[in-house]
N, C-alpha and C. Protein backbone atom coordinates (compact mmCIF):
# COMPACT_ATOMS: atom_id res chain seq x y z
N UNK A 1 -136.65 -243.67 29.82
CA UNK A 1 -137.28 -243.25 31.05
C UNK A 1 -137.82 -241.83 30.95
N UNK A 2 -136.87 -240.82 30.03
CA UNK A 2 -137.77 -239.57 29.97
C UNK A 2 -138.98 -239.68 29.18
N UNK A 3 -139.24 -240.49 28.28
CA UNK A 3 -140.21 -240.85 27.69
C UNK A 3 -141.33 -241.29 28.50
N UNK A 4 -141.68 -242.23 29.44
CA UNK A 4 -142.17 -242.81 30.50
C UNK A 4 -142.54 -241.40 31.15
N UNK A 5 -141.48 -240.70 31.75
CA UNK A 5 -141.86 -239.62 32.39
C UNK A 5 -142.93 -238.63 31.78
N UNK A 6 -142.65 -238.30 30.61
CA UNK A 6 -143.38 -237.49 29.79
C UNK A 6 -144.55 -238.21 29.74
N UNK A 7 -144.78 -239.25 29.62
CA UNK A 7 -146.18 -240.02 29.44
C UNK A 7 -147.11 -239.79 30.53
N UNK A 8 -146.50 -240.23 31.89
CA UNK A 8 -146.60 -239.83 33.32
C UNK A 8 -147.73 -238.68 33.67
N UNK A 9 -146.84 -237.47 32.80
CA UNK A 9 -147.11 -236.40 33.03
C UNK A 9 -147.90 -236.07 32.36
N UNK A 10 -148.61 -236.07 31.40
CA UNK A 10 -149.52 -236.16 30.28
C UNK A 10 -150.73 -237.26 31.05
N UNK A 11 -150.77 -237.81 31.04
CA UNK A 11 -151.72 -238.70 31.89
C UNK A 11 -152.33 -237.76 32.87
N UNK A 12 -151.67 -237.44 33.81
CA UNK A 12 -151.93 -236.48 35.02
C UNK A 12 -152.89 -235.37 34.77
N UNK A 13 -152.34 -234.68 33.50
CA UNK A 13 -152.70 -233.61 33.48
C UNK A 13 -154.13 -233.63 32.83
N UNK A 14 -153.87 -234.96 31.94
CA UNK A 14 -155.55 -235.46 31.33
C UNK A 14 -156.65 -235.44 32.63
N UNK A 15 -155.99 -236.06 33.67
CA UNK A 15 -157.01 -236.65 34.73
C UNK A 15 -157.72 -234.87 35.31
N UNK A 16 -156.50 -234.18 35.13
CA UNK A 16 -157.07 -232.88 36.11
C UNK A 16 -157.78 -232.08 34.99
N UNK A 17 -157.72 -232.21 33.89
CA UNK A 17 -158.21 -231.14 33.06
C UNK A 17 -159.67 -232.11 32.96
N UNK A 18 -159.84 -233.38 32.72
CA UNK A 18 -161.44 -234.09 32.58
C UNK A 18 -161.88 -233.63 33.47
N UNK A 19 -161.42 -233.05 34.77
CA UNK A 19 -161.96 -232.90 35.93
C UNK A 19 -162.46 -231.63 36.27
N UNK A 20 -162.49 -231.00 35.58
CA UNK A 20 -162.43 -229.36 35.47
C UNK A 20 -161.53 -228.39 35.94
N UNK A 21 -160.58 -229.26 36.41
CA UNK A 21 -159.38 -228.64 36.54
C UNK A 21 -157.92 -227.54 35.65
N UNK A 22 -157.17 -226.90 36.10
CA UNK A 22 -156.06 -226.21 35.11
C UNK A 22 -155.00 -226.69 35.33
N UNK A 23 -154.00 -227.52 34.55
CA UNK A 23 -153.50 -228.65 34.69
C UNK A 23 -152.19 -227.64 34.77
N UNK A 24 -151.02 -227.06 35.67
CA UNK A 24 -150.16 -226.63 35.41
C UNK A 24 -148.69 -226.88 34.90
N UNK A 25 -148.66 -226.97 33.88
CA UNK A 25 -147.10 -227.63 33.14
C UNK A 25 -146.08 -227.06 33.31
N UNK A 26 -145.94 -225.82 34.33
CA UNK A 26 -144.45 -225.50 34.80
C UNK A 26 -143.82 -226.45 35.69
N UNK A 27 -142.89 -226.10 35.58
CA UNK A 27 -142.10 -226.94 37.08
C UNK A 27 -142.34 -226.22 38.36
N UNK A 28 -142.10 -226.89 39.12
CA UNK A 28 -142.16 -226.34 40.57
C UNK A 28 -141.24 -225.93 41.15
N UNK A 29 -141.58 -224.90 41.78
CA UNK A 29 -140.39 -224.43 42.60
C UNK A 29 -139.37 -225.02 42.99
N UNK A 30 -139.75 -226.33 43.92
CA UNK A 30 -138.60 -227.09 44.32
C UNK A 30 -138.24 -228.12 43.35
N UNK A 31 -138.47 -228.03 42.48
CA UNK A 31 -138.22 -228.97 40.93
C UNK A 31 -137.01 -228.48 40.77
N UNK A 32 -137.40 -226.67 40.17
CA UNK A 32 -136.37 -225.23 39.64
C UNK A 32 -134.69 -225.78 40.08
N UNK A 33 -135.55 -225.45 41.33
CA UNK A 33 -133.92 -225.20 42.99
C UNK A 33 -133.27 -226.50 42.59
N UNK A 34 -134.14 -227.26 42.43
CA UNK A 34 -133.37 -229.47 42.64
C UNK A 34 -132.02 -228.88 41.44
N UNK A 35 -132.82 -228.89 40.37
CA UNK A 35 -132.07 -228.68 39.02
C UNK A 35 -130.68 -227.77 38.92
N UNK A 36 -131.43 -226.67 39.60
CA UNK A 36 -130.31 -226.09 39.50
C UNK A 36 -129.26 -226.27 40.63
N UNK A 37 -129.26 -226.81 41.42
CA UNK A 37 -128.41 -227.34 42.43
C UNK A 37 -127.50 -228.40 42.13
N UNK A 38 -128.15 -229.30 41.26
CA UNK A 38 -127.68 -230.12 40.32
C UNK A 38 -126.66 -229.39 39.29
N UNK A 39 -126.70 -228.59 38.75
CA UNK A 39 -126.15 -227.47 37.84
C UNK A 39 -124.86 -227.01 38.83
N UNK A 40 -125.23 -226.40 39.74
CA UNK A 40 -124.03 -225.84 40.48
C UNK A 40 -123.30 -226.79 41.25
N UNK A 41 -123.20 -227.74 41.78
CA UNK A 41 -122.67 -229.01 42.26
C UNK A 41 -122.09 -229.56 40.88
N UNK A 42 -122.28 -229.76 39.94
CA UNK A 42 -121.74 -230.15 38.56
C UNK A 42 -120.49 -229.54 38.47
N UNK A 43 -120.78 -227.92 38.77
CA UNK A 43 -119.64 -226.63 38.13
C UNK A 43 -118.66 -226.66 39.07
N UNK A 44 -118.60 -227.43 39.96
CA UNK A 44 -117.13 -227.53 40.93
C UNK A 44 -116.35 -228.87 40.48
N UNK A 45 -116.44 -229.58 39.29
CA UNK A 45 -115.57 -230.27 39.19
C UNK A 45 -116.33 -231.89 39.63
N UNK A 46 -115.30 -232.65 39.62
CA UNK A 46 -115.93 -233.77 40.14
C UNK A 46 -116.16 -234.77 39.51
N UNK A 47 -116.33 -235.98 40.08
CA UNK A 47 -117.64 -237.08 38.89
C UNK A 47 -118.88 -236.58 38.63
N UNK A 48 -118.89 -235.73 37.30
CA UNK A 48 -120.24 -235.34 37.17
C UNK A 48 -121.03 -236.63 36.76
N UNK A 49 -121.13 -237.68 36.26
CA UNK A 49 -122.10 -238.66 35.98
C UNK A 49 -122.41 -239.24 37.53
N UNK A 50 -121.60 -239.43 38.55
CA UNK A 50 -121.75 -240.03 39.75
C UNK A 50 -122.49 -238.59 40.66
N UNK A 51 -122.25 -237.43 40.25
CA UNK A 51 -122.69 -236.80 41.13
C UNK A 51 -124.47 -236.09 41.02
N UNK A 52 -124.57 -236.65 39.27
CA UNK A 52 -125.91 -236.50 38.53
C UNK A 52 -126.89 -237.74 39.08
N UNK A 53 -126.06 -238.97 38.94
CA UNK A 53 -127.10 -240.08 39.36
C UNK A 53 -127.25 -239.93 40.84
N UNK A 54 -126.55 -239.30 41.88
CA UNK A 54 -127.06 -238.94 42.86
C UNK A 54 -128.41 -238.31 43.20
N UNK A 55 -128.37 -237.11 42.25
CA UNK A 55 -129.16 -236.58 41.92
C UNK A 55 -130.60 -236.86 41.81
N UNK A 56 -130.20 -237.67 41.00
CA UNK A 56 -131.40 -238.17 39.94
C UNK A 56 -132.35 -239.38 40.81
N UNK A 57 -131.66 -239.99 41.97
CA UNK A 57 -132.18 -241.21 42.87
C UNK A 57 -132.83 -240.32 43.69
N UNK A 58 -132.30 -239.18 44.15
CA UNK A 58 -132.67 -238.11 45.15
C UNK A 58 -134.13 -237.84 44.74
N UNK A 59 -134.27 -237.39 43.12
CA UNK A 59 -135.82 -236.46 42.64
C UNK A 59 -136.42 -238.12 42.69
N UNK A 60 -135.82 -238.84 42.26
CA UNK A 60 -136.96 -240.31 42.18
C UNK A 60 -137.72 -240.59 43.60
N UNK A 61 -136.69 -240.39 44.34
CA UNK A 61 -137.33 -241.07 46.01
C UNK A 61 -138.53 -240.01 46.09
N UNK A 62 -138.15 -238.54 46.03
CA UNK A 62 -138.86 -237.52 46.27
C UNK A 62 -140.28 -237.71 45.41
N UNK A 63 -140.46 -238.27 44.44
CA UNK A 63 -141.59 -238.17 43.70
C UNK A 63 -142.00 -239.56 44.18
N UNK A 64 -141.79 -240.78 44.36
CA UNK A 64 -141.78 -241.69 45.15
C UNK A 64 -142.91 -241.18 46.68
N UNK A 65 -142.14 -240.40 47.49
CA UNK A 65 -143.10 -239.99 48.38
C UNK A 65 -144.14 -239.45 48.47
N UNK A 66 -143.80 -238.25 46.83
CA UNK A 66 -145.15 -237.84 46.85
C UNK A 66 -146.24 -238.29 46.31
N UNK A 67 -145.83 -239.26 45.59
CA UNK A 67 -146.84 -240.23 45.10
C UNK A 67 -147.51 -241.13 45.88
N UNK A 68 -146.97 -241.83 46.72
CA UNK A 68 -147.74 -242.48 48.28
C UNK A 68 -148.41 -241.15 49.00
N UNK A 69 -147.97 -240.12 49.52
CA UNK A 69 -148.69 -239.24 50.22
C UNK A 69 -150.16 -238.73 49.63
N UNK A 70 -150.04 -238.58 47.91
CA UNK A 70 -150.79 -238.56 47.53
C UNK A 70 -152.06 -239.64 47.30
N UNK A 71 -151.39 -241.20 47.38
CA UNK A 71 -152.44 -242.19 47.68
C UNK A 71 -153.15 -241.99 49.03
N UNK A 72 -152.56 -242.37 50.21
CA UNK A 72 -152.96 -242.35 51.46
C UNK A 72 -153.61 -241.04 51.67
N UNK A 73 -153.92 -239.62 50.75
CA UNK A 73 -154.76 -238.81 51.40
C UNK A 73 -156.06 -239.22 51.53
N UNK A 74 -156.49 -240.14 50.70
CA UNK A 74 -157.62 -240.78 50.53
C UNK A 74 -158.58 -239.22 49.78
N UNK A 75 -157.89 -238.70 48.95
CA UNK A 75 -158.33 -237.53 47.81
C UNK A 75 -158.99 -237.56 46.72
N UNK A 76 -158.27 -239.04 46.50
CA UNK A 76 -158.73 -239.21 45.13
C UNK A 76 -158.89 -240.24 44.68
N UNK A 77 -160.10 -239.37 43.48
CA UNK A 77 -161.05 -240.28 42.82
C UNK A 77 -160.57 -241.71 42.79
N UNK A 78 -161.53 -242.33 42.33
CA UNK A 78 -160.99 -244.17 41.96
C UNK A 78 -160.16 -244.32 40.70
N UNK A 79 -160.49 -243.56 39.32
CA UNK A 79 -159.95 -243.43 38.36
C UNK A 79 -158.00 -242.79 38.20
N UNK A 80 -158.25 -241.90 39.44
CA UNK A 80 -156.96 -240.88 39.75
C UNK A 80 -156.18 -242.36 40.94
N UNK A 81 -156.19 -242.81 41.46
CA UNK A 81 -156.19 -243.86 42.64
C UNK A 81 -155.54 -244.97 41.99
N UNK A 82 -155.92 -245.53 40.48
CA UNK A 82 -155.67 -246.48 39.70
C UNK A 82 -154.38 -246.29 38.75
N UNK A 83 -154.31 -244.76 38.42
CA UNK A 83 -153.38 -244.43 37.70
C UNK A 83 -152.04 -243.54 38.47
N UNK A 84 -152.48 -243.28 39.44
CA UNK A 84 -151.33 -242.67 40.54
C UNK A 84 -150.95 -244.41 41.27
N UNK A 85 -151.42 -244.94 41.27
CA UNK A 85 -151.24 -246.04 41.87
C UNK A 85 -150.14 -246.89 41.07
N UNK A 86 -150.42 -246.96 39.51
CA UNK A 86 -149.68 -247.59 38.26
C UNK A 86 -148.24 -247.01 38.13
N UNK A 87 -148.63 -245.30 37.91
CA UNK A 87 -146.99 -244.57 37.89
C UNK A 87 -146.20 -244.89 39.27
N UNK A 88 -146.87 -245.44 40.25
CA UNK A 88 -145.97 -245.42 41.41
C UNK A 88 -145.25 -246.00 41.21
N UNK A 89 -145.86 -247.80 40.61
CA UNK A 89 -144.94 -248.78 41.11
C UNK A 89 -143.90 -248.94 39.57
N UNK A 90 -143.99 -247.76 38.57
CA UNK A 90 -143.40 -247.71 37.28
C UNK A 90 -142.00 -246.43 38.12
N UNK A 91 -142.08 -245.64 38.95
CA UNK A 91 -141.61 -244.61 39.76
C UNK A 91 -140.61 -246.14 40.36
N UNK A 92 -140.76 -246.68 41.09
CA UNK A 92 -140.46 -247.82 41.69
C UNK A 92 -139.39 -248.30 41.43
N UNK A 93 -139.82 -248.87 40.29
CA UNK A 93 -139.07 -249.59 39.37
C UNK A 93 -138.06 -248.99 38.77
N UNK A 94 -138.19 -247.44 38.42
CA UNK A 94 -137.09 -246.64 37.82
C UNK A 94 -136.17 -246.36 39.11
N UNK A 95 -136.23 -246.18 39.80
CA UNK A 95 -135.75 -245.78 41.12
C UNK A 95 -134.89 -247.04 41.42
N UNK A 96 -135.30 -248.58 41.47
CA UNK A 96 -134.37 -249.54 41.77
C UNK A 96 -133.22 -249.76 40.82
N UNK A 97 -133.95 -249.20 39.39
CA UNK A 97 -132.65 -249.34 38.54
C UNK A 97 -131.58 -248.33 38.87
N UNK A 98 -132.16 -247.19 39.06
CA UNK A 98 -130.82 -245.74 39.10
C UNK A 98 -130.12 -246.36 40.89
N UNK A 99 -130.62 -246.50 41.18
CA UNK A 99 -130.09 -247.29 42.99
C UNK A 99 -129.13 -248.26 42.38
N UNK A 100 -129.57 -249.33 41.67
CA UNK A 100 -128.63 -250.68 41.22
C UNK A 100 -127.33 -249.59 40.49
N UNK A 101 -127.46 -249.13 39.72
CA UNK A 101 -126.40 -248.14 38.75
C UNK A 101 -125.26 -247.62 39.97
N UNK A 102 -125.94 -246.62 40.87
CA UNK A 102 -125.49 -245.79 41.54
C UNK A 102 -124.35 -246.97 42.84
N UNK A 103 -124.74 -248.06 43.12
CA UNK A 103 -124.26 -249.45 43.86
C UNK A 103 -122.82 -249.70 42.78
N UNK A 104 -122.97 -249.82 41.88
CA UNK A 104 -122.25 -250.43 40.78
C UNK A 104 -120.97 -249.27 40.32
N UNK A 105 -121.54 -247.69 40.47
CA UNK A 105 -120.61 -246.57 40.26
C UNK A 105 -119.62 -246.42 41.49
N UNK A 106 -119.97 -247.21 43.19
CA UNK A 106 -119.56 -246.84 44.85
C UNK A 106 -118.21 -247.38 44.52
């Protein structure tokens, strides 16, 4: 799946740079904070694998939304539309598996 992701993201950045765009490969602010929140919730102990796949369903839904918000702006191109459209329902799909996991860890 990080593989997938990385692909994801590489795709994206193709679409904005053909476009004359500057494709930015940092993380985002609220990426940073997710992570490291993740990090400090870890350092108190705990089920860290149960308290990571929490986590991890949490950034899926979140990219999940922003990936529909980003369809329905009606923004973009047909080419960008086709391939934000593809990672969604691949977003989707990763998301029902870490959900099924996270059911199976309750």
């Amino acid at each position: 799946m990080v593989r997938e992701s990385q692909t994801m993201k590489s795709e994206l950045m193709g679409l904005i740079t053909e476009r004359g765009g500057n494709a930015d490969d940092s993380s985002t602010t609220a990426g940073a904070l997710h992570r490291t929140w993740i990090d400090i919730k870890n350092s108190f102990g705990g089920d860290h694998a149960e308290s990571t796949l929490e986590n991890v369903v949490f950034g899926e839904k979140a990219a999940i939304d922003s990936y529909q918000d980003a369809l329905e702006s009606g923004d973009l191109c047909p080419q960008s539309t086709i391939v934000i459209a593809d990672q969604l329902i691949k977003l989707k799909a990763s998301y029902e598996k870490f959900k099924s996991i996270e059911k199976t860890t309750e």
